[in-house]
C-alpha atoms as a PDB file:
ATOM      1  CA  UNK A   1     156.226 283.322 164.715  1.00  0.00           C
ATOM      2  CA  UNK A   2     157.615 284.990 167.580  1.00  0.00           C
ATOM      3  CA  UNK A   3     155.033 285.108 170.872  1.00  0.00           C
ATOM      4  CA  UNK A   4     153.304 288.530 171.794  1.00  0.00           C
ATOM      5  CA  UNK A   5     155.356 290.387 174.349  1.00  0.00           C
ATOM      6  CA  UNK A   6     153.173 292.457 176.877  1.00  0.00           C
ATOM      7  CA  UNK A   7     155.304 295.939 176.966  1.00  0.00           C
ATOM      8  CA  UNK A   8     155.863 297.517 180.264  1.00  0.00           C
ATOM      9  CA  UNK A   9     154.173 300.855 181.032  1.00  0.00           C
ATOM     10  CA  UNK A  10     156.571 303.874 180.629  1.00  0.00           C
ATOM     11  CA  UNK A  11     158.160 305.623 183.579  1.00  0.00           C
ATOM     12  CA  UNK A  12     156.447 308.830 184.467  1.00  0.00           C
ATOM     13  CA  UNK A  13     159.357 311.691 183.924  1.00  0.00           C
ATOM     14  CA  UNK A  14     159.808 314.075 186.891  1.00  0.00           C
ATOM     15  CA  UNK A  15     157.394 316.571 187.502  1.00  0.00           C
ATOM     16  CA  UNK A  16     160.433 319.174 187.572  1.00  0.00           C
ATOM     17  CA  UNK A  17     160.476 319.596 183.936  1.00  0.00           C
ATOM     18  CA  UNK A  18     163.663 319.110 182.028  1.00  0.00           C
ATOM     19  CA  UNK A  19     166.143 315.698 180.898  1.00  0.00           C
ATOM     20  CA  UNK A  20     166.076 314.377 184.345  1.00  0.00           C
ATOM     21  CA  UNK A  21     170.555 314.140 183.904  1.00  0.00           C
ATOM     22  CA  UNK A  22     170.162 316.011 187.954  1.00  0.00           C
ATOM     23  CA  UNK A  23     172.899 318.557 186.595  1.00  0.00           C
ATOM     24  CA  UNK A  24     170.759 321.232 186.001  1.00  0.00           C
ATOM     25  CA  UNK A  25     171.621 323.023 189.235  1.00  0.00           C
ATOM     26  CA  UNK A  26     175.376 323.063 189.956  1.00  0.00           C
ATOM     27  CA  UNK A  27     176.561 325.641 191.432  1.00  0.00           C
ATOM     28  CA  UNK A  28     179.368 328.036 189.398  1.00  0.00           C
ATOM     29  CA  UNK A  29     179.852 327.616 185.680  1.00  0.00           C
ATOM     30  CA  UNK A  30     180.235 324.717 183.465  1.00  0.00           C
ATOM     31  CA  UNK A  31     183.470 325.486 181.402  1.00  0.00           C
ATOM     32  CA  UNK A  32     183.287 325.099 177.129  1.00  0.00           C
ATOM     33  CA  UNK A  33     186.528 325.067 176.276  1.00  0.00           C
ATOM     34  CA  UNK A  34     186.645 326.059 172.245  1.00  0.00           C
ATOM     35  CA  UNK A  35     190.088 324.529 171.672  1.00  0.00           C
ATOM     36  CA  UNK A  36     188.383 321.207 171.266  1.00  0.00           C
ATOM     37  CA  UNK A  37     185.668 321.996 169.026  1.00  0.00           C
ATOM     38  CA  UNK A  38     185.875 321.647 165.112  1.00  0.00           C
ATOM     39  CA  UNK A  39     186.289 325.293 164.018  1.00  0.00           C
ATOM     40  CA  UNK A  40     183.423 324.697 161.244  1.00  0.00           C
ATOM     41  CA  UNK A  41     180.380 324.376 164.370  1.00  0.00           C
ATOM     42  CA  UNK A  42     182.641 326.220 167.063  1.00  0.00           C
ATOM     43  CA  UNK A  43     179.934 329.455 166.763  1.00  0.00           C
ATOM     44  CA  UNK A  44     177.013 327.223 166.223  1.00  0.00           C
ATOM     45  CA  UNK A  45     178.333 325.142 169.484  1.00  0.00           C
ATOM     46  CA  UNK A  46     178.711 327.983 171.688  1.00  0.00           C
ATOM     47  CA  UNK A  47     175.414 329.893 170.376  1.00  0.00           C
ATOM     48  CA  UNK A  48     173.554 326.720 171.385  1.00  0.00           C
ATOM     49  CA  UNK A  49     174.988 326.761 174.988  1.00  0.00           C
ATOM     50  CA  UNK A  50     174.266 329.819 175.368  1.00  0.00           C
ATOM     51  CA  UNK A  51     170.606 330.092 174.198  1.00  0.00           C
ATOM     52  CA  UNK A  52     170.091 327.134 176.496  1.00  0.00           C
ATOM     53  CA  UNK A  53     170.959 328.982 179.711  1.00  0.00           C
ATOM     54  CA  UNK A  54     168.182 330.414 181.814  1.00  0.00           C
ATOM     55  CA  UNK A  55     168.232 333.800 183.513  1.00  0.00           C
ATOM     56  CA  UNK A  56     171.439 334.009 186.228  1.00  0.00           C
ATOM     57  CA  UNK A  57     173.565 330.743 184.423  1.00  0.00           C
ATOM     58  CA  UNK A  58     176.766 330.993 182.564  1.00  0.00           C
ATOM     59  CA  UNK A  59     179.650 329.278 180.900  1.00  0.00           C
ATOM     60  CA  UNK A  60     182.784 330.222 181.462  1.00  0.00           C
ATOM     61  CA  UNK A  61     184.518 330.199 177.549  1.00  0.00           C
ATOM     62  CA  UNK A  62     188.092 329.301 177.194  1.00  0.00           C
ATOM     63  CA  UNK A  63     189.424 330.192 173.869  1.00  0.00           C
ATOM     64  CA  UNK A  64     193.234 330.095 172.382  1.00  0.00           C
ATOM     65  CA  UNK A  65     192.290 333.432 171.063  1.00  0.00           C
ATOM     66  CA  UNK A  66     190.953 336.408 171.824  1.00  0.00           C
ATOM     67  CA  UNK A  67     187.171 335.910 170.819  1.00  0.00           C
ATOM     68  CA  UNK A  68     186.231 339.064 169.500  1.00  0.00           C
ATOM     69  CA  UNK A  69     184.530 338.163 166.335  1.00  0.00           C
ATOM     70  CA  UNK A  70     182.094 336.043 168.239  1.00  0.00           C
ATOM     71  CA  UNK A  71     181.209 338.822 170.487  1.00  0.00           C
ATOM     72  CA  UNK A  72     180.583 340.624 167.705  1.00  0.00           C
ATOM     73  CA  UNK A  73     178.206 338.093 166.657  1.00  0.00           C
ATOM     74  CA  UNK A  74     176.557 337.728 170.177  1.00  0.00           C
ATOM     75  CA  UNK A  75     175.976 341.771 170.297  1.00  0.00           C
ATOM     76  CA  UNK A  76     174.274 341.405 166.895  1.00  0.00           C
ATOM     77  CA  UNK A  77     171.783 338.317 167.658  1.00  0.00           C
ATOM     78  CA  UNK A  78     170.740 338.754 171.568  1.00  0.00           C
ATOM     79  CA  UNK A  79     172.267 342.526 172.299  1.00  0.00           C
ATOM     80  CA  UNK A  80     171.917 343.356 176.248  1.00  0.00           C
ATOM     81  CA  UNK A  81     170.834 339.495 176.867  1.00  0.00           C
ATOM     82  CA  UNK A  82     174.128 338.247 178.401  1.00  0.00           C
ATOM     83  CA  UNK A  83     177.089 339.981 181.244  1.00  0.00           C
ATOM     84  CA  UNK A  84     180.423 339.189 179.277  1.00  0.00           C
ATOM     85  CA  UNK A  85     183.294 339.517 181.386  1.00  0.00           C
ATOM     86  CA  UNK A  86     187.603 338.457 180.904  1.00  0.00           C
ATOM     87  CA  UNK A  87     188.783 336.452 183.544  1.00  0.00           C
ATOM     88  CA  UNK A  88     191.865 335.615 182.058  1.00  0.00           C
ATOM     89  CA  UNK A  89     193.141 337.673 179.125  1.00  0.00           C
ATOM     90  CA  UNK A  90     195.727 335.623 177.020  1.00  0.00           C
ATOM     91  CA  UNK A  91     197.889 335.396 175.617  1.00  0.00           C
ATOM     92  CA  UNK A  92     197.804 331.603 175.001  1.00  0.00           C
ATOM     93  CA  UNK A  93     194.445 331.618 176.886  1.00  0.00           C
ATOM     94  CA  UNK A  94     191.277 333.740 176.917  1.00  0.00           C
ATOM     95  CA  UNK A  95     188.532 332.692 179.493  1.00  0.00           C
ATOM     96  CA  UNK A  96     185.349 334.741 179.466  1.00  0.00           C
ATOM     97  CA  UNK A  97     182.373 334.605 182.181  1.00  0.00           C
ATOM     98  CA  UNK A  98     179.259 334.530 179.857  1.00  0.00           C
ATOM     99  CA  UNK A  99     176.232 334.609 182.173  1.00  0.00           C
ATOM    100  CA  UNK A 100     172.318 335.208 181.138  1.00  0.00           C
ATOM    101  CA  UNK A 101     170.967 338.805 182.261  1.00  0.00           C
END
């Protein structure tokens, strides 16, 4: 029979809201690059990014391709929501500024 352990209390999580990883609030955007996802959750991936952005952030998407179909897709589920804009435009590499209206 193993003694009773007294458990510490749990730290109080900061009153800012959010995971507490401090990167919340870098300036610029944070880069997905596409290449390196697995092509079966690459959508799912970048929808998920996206949704998680607040008003004013953005990704910058680099793509081997020219992403059309998935702008297509973002029109259809969150029309007027985010400024898409080319940055770079192929033809090995297509980066796009996606950032939250």
């Amino acid at each position: 029979m193993l003694p009773e352990r007294a458990s510490a209390p749990a730290a109080a999580a900061p009153a800012t809201g959010g995971c507490a990883c401090g990167g919340h609030d870098e300036p610029g955007l944070s880069e997905l690059d596409t290449r390196v996802i697995p092509h079966a959750i690459r959508h799912a991936t970048i929808f998920g990014a996206l949704e998680g952005l607040s008003s004013g952030k953005g990704i910058l998407l680099i793509a081997n391709h020219n992403p059309l179909p998935l702008l297509a897709q973002l029109e259809q589920r969150a029309a007027g929501k985010f400024a898409v804009d080319y940055v770079e435009n192929g033809p090995e590499t297509w980066k796009l500024s996606m950032v939250r209206n």
